[in-house]
PDB file of N, CA and C in Angstrom:
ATOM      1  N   UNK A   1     -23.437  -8.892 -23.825  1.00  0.00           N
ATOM      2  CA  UNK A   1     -22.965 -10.043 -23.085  1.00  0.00           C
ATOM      3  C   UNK A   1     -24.085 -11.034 -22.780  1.00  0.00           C
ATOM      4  N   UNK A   2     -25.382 -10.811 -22.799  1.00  0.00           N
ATOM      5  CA  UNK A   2     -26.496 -11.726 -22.257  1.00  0.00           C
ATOM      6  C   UNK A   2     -26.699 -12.865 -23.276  1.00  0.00           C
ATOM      7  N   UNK A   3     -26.090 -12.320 -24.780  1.00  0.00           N
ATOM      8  CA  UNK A   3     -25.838 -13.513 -25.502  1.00  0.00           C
ATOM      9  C   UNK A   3     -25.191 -14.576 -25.222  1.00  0.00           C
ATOM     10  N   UNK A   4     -23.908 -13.633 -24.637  1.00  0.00           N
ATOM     11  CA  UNK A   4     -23.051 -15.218 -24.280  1.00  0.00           C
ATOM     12  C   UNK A   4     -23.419 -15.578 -23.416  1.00  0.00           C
ATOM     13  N   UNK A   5     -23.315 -15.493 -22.337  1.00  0.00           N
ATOM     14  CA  UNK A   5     -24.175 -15.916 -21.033  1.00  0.00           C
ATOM     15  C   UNK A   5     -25.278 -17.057 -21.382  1.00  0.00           C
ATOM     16  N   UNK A   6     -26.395 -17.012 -22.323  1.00  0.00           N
ATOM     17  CA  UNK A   6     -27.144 -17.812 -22.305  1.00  0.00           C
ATOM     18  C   UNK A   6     -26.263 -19.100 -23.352  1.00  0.00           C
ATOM     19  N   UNK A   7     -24.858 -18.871 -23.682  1.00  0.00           N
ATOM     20  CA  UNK A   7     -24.472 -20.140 -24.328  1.00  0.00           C
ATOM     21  C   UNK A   7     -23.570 -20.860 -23.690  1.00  0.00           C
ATOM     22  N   UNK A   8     -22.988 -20.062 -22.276  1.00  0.00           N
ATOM     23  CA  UNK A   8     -21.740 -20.764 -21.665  1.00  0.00           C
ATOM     24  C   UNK A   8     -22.891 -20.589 -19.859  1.00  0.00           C
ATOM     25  N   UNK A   9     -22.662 -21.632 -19.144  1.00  0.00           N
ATOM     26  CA  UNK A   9     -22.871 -21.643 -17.806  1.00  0.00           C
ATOM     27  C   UNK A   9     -22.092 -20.398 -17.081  1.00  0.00           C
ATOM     28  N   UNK A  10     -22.681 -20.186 -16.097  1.00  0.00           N
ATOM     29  CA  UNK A  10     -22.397 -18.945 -15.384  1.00  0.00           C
ATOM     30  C   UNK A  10     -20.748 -19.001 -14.935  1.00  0.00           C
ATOM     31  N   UNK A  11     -20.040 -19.734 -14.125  1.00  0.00           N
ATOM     32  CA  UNK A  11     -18.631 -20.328 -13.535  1.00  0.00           C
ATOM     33  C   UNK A  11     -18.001 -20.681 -15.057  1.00  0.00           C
ATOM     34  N   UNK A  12     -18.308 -20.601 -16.101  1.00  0.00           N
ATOM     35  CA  UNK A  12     -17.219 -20.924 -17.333  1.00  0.00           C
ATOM     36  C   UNK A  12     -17.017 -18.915 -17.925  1.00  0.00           C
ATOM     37  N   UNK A  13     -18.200 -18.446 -17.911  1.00  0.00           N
ATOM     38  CA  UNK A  13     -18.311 -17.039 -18.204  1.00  0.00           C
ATOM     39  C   UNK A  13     -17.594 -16.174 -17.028  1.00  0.00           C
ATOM     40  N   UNK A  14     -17.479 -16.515 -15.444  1.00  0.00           N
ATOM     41  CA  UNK A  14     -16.863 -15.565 -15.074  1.00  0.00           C
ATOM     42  C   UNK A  14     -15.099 -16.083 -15.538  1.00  0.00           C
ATOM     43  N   UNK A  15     -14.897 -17.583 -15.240  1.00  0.00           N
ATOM     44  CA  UNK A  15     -13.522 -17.603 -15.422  1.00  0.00           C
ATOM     45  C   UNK A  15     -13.203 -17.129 -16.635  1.00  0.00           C
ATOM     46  N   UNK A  16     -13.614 -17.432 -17.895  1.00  0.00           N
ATOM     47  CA  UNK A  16     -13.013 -16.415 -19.060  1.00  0.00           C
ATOM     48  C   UNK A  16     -12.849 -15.445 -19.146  1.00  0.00           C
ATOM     49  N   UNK A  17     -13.795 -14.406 -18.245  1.00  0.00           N
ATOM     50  CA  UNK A  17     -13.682 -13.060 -18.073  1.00  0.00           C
ATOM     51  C   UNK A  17     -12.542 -12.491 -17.207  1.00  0.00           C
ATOM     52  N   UNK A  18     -12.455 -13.174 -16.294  1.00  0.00           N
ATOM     53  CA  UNK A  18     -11.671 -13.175 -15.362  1.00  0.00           C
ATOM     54  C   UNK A  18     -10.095 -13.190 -16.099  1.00  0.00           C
ATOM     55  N   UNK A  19      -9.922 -13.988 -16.783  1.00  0.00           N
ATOM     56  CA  UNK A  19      -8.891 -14.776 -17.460  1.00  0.00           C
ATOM     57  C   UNK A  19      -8.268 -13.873 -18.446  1.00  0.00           C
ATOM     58  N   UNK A  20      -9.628 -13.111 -19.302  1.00  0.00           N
ATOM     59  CA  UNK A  20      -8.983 -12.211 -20.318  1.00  0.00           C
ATOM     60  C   UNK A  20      -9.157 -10.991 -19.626  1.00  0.00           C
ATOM     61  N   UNK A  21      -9.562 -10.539 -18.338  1.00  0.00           N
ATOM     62  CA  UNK A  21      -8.785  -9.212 -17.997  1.00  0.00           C
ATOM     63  C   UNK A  21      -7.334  -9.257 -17.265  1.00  0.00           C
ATOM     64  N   UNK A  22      -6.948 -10.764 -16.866  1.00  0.00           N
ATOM     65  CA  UNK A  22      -5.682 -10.532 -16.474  1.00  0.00           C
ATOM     66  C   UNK A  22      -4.883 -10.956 -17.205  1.00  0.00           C
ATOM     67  N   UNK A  23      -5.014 -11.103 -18.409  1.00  0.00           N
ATOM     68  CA  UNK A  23      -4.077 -10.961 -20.018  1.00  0.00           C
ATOM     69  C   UNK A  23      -4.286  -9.817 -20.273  1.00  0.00           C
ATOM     70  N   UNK A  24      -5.267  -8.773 -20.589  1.00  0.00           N
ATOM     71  CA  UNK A  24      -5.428  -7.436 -21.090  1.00  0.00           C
ATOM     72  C   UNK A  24      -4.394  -6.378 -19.778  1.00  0.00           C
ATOM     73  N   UNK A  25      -4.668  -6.688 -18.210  1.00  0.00           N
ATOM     74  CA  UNK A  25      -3.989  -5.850 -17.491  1.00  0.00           C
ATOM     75  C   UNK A  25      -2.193  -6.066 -17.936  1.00  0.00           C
ATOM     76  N   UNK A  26      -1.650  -7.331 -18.103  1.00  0.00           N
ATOM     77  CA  UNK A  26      -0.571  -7.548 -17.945  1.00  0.00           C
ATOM     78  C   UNK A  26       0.480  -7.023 -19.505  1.00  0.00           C
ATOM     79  N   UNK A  27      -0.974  -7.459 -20.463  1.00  0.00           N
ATOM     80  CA  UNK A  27      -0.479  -6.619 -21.590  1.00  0.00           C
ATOM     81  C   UNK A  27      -0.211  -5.042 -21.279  1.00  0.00           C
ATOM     82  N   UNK A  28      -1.577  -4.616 -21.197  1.00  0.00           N
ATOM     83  CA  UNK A  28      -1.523  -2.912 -20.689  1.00  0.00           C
ATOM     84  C   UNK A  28      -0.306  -2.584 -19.775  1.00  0.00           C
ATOM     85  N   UNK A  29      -0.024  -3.432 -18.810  1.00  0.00           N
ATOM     86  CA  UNK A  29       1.733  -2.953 -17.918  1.00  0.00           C
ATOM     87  C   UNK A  29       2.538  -2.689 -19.203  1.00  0.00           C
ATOM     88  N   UNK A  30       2.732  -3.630 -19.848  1.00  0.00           N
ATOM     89  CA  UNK A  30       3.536  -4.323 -20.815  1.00  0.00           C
ATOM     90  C   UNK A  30       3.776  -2.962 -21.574  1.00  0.00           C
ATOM     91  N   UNK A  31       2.628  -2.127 -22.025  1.00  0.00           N
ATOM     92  CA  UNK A  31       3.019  -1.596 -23.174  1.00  0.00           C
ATOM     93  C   UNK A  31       3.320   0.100 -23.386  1.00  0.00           C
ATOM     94  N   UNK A  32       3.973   0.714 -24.255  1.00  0.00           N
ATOM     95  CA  UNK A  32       4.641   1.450 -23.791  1.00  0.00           C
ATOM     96  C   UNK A  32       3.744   2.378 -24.869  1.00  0.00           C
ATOM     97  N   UNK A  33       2.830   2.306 -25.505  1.00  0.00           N
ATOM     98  CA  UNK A  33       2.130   3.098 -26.213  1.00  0.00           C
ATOM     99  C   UNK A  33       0.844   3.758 -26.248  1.00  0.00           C
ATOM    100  N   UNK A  34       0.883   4.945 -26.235  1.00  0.00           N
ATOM    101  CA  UNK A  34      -0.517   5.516 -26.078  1.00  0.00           C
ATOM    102  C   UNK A  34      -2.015   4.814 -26.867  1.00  0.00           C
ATOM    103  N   UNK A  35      -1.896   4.233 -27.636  1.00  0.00           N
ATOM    104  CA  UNK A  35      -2.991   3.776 -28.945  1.00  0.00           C
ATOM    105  C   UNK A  35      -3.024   2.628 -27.873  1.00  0.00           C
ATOM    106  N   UNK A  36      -2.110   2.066 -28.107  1.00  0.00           N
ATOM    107  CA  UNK A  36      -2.632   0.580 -27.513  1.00  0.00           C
ATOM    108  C   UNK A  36      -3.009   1.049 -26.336  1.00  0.00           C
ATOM    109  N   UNK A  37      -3.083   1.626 -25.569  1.00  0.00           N
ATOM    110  CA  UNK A  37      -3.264   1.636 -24.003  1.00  0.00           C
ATOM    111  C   UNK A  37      -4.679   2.170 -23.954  1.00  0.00           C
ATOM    112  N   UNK A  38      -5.334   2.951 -24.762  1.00  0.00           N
ATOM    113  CA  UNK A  38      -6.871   2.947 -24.973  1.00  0.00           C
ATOM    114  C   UNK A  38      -7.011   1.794 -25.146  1.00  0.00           C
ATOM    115  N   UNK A  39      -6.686   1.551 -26.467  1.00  0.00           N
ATOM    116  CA  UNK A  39      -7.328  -0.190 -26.981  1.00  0.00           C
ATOM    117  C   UNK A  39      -7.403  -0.853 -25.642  1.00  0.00           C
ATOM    118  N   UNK A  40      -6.277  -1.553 -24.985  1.00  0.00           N
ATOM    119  CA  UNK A  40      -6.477  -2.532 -23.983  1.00  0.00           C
ATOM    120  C   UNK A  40      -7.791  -1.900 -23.048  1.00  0.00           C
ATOM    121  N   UNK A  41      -7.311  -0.640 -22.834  1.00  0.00           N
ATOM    122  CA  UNK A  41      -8.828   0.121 -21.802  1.00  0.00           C
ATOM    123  C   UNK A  41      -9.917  -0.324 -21.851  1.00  0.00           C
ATOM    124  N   UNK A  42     -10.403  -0.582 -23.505  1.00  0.00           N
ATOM    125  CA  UNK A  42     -11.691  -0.544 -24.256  1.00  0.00           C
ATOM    126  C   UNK A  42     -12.104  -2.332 -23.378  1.00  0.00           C
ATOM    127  N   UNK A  43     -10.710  -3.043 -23.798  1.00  0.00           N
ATOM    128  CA  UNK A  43     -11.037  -4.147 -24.228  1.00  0.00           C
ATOM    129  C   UNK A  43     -11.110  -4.782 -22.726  1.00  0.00           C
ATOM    130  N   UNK A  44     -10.453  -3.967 -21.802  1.00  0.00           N
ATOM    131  CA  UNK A  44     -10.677  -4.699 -20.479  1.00  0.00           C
ATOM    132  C   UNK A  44     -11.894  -4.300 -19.718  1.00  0.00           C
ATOM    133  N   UNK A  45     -12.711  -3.267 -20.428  1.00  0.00           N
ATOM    134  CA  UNK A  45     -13.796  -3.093 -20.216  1.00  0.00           C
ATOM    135  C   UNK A  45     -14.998  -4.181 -20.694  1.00  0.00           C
ATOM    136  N   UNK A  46     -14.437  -4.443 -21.979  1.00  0.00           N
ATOM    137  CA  UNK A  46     -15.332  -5.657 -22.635  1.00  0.00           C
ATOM    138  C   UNK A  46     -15.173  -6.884 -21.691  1.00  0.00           C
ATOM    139  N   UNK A  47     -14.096  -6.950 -20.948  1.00  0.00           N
ATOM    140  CA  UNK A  47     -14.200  -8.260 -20.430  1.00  0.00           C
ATOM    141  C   UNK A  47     -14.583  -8.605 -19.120  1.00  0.00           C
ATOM    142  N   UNK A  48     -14.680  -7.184 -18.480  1.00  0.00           N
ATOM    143  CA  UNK A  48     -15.307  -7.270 -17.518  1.00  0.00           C
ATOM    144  C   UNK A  48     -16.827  -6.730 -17.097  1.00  0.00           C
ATOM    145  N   UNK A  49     -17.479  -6.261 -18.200  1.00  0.00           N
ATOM    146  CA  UNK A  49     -18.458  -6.033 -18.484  1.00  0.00           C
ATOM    147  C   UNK A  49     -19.623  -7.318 -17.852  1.00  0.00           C
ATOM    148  N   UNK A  50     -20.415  -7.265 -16.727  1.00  0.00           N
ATOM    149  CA  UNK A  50     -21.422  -8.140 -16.507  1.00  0.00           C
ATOM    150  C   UNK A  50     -21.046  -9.012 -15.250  1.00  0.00           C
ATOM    151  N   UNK A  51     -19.370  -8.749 -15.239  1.00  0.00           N
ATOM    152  CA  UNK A  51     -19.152  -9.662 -13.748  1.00  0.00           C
ATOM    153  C   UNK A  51     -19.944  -9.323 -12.396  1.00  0.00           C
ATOM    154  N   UNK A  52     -19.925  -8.404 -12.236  1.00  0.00           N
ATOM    155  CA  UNK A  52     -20.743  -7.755 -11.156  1.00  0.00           C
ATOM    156  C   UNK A  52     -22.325  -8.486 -11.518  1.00  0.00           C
ATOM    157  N   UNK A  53     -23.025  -8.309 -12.293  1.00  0.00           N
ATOM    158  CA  UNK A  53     -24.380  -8.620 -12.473  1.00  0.00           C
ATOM    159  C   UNK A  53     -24.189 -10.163 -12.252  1.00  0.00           C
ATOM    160  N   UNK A  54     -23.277 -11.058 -13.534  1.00  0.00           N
ATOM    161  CA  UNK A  54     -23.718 -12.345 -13.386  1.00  0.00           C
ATOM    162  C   UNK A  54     -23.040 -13.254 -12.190  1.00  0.00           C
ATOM    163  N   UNK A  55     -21.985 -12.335 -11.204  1.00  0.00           N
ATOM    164  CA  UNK A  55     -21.739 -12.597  -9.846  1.00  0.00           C
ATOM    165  C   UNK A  55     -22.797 -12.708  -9.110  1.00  0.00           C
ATOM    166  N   UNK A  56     -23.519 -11.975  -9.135  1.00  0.00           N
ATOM    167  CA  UNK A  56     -24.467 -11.667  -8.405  1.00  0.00           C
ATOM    168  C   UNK A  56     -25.760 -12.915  -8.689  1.00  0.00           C
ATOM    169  N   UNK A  57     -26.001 -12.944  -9.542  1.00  0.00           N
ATOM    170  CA  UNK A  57     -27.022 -14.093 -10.267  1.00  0.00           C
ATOM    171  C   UNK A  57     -26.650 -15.715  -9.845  1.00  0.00           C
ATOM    172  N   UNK A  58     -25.237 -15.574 -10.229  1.00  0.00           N
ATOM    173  CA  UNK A  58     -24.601 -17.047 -10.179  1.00  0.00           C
ATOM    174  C   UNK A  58     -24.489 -17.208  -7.970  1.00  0.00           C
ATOM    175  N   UNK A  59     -24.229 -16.357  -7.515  1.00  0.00           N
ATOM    176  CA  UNK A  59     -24.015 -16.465  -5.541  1.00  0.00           C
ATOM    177  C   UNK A  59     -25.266 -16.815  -5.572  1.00  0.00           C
ATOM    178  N   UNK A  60     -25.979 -16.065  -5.781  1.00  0.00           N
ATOM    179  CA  UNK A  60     -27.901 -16.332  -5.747  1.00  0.00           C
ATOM    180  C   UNK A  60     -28.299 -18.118  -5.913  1.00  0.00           C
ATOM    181  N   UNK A  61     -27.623 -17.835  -7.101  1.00  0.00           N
ATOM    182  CA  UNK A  61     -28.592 -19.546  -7.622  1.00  0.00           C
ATOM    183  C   UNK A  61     -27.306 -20.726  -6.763  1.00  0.00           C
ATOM    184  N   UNK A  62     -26.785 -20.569  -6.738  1.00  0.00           N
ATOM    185  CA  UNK A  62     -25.845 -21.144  -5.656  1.00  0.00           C
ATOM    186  C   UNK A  62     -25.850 -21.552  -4.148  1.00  0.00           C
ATOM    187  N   UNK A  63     -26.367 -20.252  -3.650  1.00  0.00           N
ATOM    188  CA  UNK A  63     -26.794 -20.040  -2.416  1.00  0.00           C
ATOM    189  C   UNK A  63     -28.586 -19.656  -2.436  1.00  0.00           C
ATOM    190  N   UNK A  64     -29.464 -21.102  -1.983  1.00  0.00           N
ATOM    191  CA  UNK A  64     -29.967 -20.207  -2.075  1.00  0.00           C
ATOM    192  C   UNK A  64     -31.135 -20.041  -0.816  1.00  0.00           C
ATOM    193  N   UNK A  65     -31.889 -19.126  -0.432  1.00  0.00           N
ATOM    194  CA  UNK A  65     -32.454 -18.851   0.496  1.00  0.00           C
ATOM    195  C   UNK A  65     -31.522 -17.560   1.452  1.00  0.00           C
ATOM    196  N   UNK A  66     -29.895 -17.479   1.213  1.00  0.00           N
ATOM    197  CA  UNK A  66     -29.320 -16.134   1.252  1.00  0.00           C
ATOM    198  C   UNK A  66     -29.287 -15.113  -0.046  1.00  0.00           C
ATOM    199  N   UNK A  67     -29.917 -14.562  -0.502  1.00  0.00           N
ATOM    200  CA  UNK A  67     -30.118 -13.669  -1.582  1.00  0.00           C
ATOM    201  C   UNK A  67     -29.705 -12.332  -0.134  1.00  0.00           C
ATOM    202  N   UNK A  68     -30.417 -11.946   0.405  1.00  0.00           N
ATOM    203  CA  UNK A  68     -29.770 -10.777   1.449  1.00  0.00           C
ATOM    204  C   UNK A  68     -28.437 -10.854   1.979  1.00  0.00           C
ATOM    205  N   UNK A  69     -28.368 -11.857   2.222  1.00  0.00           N
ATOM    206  CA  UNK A  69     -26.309 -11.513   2.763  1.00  0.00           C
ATOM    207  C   UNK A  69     -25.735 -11.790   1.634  1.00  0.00           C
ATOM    208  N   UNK A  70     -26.105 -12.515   0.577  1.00  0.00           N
ATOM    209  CA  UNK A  70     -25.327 -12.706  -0.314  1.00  0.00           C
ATOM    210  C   UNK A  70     -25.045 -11.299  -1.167  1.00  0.00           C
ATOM    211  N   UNK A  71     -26.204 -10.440  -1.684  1.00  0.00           N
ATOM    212  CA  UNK A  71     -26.585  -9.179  -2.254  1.00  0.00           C
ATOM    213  C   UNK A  71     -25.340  -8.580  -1.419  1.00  0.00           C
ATOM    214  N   UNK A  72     -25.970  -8.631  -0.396  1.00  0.00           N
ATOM    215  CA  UNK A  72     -25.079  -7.213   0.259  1.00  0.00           C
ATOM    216  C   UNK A  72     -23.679  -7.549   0.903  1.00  0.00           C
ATOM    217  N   UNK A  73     -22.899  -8.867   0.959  1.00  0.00           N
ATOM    218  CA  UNK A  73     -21.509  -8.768   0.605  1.00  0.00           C
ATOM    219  C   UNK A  73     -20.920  -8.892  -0.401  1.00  0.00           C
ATOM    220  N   UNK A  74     -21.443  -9.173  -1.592  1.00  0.00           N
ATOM    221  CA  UNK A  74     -20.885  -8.929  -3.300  1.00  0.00           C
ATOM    222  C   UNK A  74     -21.226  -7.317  -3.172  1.00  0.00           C
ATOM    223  N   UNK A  75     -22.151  -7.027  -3.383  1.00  0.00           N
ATOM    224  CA  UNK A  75     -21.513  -5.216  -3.210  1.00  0.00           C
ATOM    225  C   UNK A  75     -20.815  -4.300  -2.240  1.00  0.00           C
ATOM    226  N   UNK A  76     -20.855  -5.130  -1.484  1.00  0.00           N
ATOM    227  CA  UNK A  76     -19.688  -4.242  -0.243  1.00  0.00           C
ATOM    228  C   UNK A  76     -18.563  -4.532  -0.831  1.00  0.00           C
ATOM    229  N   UNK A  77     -18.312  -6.040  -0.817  1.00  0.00           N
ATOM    230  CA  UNK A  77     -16.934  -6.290  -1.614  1.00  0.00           C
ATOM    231  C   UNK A  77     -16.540  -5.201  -2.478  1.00  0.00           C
ATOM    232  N   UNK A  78     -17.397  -5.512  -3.646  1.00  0.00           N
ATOM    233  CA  UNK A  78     -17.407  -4.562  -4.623  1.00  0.00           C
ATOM    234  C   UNK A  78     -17.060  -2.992  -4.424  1.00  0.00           C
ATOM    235  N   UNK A  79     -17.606  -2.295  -3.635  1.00  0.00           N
ATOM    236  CA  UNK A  79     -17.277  -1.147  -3.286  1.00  0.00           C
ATOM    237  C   UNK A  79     -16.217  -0.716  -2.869  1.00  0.00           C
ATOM    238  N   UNK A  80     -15.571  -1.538  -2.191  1.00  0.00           N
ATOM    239  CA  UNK A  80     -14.423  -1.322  -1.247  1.00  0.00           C
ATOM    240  C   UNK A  80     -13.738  -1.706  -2.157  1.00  0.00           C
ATOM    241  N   UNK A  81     -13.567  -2.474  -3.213  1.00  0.00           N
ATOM    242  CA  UNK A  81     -12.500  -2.880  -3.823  1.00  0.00           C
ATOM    243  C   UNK A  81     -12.621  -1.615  -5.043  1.00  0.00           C
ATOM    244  N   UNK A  82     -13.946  -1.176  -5.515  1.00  0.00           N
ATOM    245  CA  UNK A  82     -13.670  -0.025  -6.385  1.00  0.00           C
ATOM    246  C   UNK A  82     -13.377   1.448  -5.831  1.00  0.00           C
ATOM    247  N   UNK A  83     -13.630   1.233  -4.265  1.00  0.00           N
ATOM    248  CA  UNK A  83     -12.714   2.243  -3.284  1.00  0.00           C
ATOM    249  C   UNK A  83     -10.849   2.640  -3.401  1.00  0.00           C
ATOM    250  N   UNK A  84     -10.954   1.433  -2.933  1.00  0.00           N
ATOM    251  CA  UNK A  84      -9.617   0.762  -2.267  1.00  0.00           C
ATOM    252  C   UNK A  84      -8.877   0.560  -3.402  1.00  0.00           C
ATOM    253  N   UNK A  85      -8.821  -0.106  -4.651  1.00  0.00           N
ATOM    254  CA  UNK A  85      -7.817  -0.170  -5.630  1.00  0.00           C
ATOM    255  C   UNK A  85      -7.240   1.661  -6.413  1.00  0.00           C
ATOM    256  N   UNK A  86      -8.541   1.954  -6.552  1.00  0.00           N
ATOM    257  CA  UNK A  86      -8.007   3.478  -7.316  1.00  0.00           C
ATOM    258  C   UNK A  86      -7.349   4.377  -6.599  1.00  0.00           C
ATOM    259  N   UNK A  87      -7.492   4.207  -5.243  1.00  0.00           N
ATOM    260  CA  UNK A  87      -6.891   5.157  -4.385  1.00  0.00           C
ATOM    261  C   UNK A  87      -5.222   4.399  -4.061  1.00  0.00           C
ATOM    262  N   UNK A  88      -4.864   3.449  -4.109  1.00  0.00           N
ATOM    263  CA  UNK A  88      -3.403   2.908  -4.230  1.00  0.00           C
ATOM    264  C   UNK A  88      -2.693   3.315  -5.577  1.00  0.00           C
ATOM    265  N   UNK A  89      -3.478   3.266  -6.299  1.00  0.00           N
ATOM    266  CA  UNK A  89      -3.069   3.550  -7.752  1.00  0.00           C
ATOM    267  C   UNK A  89      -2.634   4.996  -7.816  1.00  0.00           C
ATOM    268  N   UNK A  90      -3.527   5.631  -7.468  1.00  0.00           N
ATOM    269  CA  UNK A  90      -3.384   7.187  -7.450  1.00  0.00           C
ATOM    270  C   UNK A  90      -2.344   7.574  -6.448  1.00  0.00           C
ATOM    271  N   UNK A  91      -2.202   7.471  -5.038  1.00  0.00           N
ATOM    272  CA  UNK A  91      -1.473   7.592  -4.326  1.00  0.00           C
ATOM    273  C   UNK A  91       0.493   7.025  -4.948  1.00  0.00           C
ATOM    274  N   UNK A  92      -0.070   5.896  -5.697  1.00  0.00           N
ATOM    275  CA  UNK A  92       1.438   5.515  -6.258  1.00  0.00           C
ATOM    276  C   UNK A  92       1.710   6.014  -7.448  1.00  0.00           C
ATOM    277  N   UNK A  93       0.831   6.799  -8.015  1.00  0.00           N
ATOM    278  CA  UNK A  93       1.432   8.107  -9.548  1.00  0.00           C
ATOM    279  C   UNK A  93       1.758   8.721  -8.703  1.00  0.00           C
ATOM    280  N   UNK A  94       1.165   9.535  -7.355  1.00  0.00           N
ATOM    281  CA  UNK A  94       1.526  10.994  -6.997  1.00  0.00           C
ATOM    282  C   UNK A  94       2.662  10.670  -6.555  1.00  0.00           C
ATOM    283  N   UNK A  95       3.416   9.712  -5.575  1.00  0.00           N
ATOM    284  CA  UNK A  95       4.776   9.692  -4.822  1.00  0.00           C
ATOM    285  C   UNK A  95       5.737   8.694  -5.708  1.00  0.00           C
ATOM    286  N   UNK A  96       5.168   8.233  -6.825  1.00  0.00           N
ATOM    287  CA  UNK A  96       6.381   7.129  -7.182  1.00  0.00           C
ATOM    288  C   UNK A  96       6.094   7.112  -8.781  1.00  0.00           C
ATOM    289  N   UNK A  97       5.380   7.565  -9.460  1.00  0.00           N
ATOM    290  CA  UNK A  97       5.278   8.112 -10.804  1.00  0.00           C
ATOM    291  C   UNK A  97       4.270   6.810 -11.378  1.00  0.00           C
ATOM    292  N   UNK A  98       4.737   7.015 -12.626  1.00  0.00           N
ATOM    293  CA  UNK A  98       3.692   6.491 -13.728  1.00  0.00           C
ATOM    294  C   UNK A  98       4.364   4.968 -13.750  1.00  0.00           C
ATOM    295  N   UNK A  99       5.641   4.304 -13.406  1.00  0.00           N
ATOM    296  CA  UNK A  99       6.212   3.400 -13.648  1.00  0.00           C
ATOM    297  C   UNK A  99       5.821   2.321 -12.540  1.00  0.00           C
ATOM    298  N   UNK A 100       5.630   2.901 -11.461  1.00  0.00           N
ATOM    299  CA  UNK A 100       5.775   1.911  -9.946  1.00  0.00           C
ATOM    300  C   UNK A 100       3.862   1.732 -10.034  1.00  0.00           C
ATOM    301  N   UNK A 101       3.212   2.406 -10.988  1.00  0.00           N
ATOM    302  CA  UNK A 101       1.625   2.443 -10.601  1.00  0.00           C
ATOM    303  C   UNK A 101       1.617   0.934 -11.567  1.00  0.00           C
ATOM    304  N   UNK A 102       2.082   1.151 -12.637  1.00  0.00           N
ATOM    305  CA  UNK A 102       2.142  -0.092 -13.958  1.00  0.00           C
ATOM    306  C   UNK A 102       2.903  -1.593 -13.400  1.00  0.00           C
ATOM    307  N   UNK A 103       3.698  -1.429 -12.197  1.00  0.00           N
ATOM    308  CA  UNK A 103       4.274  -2.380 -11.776  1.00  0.00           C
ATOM    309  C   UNK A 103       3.270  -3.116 -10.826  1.00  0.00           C
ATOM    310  N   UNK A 104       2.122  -2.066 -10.055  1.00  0.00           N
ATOM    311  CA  UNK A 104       1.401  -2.329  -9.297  1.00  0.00           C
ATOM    312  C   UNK A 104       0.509  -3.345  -9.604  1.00  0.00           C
ATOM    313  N   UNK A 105       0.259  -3.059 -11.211  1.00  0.00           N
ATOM    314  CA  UNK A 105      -0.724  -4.006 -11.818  1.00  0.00           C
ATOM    315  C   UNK A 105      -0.136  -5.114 -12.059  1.00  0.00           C
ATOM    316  N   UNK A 106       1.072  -4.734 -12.408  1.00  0.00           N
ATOM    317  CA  UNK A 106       1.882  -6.319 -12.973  1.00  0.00           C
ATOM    318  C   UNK A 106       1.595  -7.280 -11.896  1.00  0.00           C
ATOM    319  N   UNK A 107       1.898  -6.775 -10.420  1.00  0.00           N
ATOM    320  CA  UNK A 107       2.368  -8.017  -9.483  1.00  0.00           C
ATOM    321  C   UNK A 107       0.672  -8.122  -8.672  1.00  0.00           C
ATOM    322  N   UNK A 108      -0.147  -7.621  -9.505  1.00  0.00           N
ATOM    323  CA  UNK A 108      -1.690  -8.042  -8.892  1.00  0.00           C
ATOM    324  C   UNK A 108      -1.663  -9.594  -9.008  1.00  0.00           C
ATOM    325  N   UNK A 109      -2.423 -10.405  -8.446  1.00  0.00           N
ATOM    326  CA  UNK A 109      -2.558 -11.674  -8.064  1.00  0.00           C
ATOM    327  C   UNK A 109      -3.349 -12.394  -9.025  1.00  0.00           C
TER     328      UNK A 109
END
């Protein structure tokens, strides 16, 4: 990814990323097949690959002289949201199955 990065500005690289994991999630609801449902896995990994880092880079050069509060509420965020999402997910396979977890993603924002 540091390739692209040095050819697109930081705010054009997260929105594309941004953009093609919520085409890859909505596909992945979408689809009813084991093959594809790795594939999309792979690929929503590719697209979110670096947000965290060049989040972090882009708040920085943005903000700057807060590098400390900035650092440490992009990873709190971060945490809590890689807390907090898997445990809804999981909690909605165990009481409401595999269908209501895929719907969960659909009606993400």
């Amino acid at each position: 990814m540091t390739w692209i990065i040095r050819k697109v500005n930081y705010a054009s690289y997260l929105r594309w990323s941004m953009f093609g994991t919520l085409v890859v999630i909505v596909v992945f609801a979408l689809s009813r097949d084991a093959v594809v449902g790795f594939i999309l896995v792979i690929l929503m990994g590719l697209t979110m690959s670096g947000v965290y880092s060049i989040t972090l880079v882009y708040a920085n050069h943005t903000l700057p002289g807060m590098t400390r509060l900035v650092t440490s509420l992009i990873t709190a965020f971060a945490g809590f949201g890689a807390a907090v999402f898997p445990a809804l997910i999981g909690y909605s396979m165990d009481h409401s199955g595999i269908v209501s977890a895929l719907w969960m993603y659909k009606s993400l924002p």
